[in-house]
C-alpha atoms as a PDB file:
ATOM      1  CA  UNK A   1     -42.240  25.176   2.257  1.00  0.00           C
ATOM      2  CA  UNK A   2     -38.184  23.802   1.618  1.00  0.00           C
ATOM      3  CA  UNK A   3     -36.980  23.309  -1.452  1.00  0.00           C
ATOM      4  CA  UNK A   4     -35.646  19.878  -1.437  1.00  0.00           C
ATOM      5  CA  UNK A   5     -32.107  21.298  -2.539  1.00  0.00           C
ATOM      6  CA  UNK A   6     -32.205  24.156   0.396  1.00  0.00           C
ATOM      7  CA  UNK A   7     -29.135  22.984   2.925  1.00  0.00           C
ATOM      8  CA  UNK A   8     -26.792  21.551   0.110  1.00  0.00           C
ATOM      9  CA  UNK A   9     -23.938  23.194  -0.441  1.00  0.00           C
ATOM     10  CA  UNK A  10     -23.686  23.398  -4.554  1.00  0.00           C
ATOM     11  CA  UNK A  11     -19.626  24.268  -4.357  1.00  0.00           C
ATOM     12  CA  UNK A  12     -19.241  21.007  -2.172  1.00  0.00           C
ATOM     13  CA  UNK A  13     -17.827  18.319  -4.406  1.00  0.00           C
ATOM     14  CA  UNK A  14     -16.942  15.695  -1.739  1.00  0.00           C
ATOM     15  CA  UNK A  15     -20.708  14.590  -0.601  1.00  0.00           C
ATOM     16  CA  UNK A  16     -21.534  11.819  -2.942  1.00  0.00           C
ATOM     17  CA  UNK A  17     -24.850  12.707  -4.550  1.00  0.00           C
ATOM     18  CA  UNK A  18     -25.399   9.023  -4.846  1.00  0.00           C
ATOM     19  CA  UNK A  19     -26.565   6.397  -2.320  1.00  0.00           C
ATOM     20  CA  UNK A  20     -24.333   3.701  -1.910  1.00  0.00           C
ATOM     21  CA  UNK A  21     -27.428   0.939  -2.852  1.00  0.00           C
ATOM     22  CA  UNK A  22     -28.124   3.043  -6.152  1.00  0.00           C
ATOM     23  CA  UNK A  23     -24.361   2.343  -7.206  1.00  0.00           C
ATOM     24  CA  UNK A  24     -24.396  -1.306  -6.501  1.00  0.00           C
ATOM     25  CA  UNK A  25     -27.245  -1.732  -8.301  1.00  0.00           C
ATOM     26  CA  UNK A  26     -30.079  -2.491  -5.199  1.00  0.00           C
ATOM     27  CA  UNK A  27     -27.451  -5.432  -4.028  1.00  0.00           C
ATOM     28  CA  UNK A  28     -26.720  -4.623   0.023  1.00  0.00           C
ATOM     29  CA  UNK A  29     -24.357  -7.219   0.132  1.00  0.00           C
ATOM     30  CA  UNK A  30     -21.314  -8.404  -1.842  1.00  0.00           C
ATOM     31  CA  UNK A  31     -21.194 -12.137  -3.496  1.00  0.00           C
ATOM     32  CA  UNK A  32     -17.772 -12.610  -3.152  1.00  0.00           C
ATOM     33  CA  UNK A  33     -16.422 -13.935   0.421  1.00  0.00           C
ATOM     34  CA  UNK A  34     -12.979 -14.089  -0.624  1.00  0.00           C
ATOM     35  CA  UNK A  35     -12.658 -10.434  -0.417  1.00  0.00           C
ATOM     36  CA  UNK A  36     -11.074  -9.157   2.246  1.00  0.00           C
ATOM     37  CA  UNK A  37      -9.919  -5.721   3.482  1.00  0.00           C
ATOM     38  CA  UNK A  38      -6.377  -6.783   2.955  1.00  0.00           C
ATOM     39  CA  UNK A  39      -7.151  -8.427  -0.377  1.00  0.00           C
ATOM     40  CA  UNK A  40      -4.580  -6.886  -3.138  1.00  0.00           C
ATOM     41  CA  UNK A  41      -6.576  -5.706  -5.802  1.00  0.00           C
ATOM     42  CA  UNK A  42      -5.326  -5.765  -9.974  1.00  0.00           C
ATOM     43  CA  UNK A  43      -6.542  -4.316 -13.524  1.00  0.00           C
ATOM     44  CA  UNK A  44      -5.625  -6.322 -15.959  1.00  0.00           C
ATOM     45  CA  UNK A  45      -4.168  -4.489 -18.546  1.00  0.00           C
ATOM     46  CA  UNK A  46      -5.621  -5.897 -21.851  1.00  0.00           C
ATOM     47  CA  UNK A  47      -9.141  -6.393 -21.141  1.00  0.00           C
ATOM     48  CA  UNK A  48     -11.100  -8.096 -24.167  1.00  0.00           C
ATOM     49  CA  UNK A  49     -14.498  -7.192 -25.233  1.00  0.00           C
ATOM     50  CA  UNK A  50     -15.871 -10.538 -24.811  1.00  0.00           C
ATOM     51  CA  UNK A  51     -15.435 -10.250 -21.140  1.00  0.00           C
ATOM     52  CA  UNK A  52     -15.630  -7.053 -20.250  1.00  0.00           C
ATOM     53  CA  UNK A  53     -18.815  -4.880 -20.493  1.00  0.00           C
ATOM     54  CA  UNK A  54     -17.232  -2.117 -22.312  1.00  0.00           C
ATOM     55  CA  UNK A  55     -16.214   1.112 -20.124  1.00  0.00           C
ATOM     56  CA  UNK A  56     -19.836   2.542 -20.867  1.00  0.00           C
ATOM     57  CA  UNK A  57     -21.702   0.076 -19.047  1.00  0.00           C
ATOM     58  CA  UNK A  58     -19.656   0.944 -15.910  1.00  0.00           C
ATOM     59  CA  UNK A  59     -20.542   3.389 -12.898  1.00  0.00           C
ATOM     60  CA  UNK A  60     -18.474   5.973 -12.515  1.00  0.00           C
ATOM     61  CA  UNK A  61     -16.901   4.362  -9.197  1.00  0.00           C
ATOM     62  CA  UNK A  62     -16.097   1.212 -11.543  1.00  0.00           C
ATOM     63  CA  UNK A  63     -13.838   3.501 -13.841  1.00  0.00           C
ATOM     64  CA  UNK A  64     -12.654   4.679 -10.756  1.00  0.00           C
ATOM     65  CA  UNK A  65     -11.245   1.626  -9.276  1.00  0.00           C
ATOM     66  CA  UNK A  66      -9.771   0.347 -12.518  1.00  0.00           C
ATOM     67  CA  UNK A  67      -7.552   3.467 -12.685  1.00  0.00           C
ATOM     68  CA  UNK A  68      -6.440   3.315  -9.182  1.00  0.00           C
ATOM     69  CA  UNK A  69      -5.527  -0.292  -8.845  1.00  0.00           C
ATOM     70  CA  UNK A  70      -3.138   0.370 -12.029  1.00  0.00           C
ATOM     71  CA  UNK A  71      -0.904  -0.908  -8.918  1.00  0.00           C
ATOM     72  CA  UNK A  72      -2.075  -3.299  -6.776  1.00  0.00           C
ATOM     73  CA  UNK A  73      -4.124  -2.034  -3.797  1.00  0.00           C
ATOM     74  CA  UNK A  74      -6.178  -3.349  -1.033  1.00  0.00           C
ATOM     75  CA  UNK A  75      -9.617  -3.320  -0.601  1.00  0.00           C
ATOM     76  CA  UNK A  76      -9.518  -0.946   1.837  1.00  0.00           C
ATOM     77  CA  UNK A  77      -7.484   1.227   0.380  1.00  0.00           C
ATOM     78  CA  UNK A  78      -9.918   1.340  -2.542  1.00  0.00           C
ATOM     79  CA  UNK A  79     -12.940   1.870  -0.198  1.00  0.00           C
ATOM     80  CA  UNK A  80     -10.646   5.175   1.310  1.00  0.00           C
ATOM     81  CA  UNK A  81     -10.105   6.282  -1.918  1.00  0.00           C
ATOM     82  CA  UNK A  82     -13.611   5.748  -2.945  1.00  0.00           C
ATOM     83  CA  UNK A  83     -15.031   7.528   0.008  1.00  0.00           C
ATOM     84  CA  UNK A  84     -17.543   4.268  -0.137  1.00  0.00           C
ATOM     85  CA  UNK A  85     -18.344   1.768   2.466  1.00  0.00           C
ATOM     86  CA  UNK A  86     -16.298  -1.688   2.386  1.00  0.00           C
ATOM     87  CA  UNK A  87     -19.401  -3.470   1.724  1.00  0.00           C
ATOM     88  CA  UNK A  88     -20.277  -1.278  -1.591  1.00  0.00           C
ATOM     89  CA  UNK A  89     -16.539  -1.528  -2.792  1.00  0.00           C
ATOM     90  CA  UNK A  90     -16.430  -5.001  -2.197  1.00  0.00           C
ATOM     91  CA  UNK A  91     -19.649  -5.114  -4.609  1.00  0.00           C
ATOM     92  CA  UNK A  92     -18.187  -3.121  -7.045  1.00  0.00           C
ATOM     93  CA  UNK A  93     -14.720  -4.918  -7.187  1.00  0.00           C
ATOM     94  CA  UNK A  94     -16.471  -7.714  -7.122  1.00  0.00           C
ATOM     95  CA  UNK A  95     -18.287  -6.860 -10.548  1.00  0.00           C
ATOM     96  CA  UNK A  96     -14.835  -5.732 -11.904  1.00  0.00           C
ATOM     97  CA  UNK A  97     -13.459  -9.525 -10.894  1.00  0.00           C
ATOM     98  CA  UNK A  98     -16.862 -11.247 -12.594  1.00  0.00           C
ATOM     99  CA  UNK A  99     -16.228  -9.662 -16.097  1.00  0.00           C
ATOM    100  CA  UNK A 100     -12.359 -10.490 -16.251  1.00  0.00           C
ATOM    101  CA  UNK A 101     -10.883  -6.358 -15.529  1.00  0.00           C
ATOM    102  CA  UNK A 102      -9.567  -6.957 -12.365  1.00  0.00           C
ATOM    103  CA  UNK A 103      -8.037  -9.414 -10.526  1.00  0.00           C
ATOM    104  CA  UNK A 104      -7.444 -10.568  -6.790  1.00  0.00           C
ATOM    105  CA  UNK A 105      -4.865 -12.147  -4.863  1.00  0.00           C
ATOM    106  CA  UNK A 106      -3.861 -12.320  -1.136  1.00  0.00           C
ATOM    107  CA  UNK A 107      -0.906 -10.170   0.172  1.00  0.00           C
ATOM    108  CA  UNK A 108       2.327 -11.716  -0.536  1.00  0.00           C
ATOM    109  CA  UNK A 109       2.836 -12.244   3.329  1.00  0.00           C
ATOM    110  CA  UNK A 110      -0.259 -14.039   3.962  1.00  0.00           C
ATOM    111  CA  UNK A 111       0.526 -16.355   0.336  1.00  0.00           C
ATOM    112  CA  UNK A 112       3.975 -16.933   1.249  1.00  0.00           C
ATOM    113  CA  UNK A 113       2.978 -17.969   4.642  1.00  0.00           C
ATOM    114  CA  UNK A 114       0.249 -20.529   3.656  1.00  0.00           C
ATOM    115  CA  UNK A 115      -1.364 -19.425   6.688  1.00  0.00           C
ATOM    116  CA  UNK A 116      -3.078 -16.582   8.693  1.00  0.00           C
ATOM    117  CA  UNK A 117      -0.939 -13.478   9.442  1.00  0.00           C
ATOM    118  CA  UNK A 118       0.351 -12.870  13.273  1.00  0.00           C
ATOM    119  CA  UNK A 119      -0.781 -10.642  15.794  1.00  0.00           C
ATOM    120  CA  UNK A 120       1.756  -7.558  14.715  1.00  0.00           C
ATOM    121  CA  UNK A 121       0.327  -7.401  11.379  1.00  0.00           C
ATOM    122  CA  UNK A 122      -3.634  -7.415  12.270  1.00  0.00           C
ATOM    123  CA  UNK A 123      -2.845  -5.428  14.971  1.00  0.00           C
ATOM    124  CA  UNK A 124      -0.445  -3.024  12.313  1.00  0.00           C
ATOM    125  CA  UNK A 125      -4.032  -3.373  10.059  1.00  0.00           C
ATOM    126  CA  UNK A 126      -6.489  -2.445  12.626  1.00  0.00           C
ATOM    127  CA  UNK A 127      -4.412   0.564  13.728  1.00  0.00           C
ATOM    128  CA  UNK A 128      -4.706   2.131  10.302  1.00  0.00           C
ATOM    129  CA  UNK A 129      -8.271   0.954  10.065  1.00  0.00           C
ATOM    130  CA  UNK A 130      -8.893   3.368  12.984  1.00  0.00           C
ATOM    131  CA  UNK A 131      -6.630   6.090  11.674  1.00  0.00           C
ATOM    132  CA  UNK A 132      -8.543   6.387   8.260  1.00  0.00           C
END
């Protein structure tokens, strides 16, 4: 009979231990539809306790992306750095937004613009996509 830990490797730190739905909560899919993979992603520096849930109510991953959008990032790039799924991230940053810790805005192109971005940029975006 296995043991249900036989073919893990214990010195192998990368392989979240973790299924994506057990991060999120049970949610599959994220609420927000203004989130996309270009989205520009904030923390706000002074968060206050009446809208926040504290740092000990978070997951892990939550503490996570507040650190690394210290500088504005984009959704994907937090997903890469996450080693998560676009859909989980989107869920997480999504919680973030909800309690006031983080904060979302289009790329400055795309706002200065007023409109959708041209064919050399998605096509700039979908070539990193594929290179990640």
């Amino acid at each position: 009979m296995k043991h249900w830990t036989e073919g893990f490797d214990d010195g192998d730190d990368d392989e979240p231990l973790v299924r994506p739905y057990t991060i999120t909560g049970g949610r599959t899919t994220p609420e927000r539809d203004d989130l996309t993979l270009i989205t520009l992603v904030t923390a706000i520096s002074a968060v206050s306790s009446e809208t926040g849930r504290g740092l000990r109510g978070m997951q892990p991953e939550h503490r996570t992306i507040l650190a690394l959008c210290r500088r504005p990032l984009a959704v994907a790039e937090v997903a890469s750095a996450l080693n998560l799924p676009v859909s989980v991230t989107k869920i997480l940053i999504g919680d973030l937004i909800e309690t006031g810790q983080l904060r979302a805005r289009p790329p400055l192109a795309f706002a200065q613009t007023g409109g959708f971005p041209g064919m050399a940029i998605l096509e700039a975006v979908r070539d990193g996509l594929r290179n990640l």
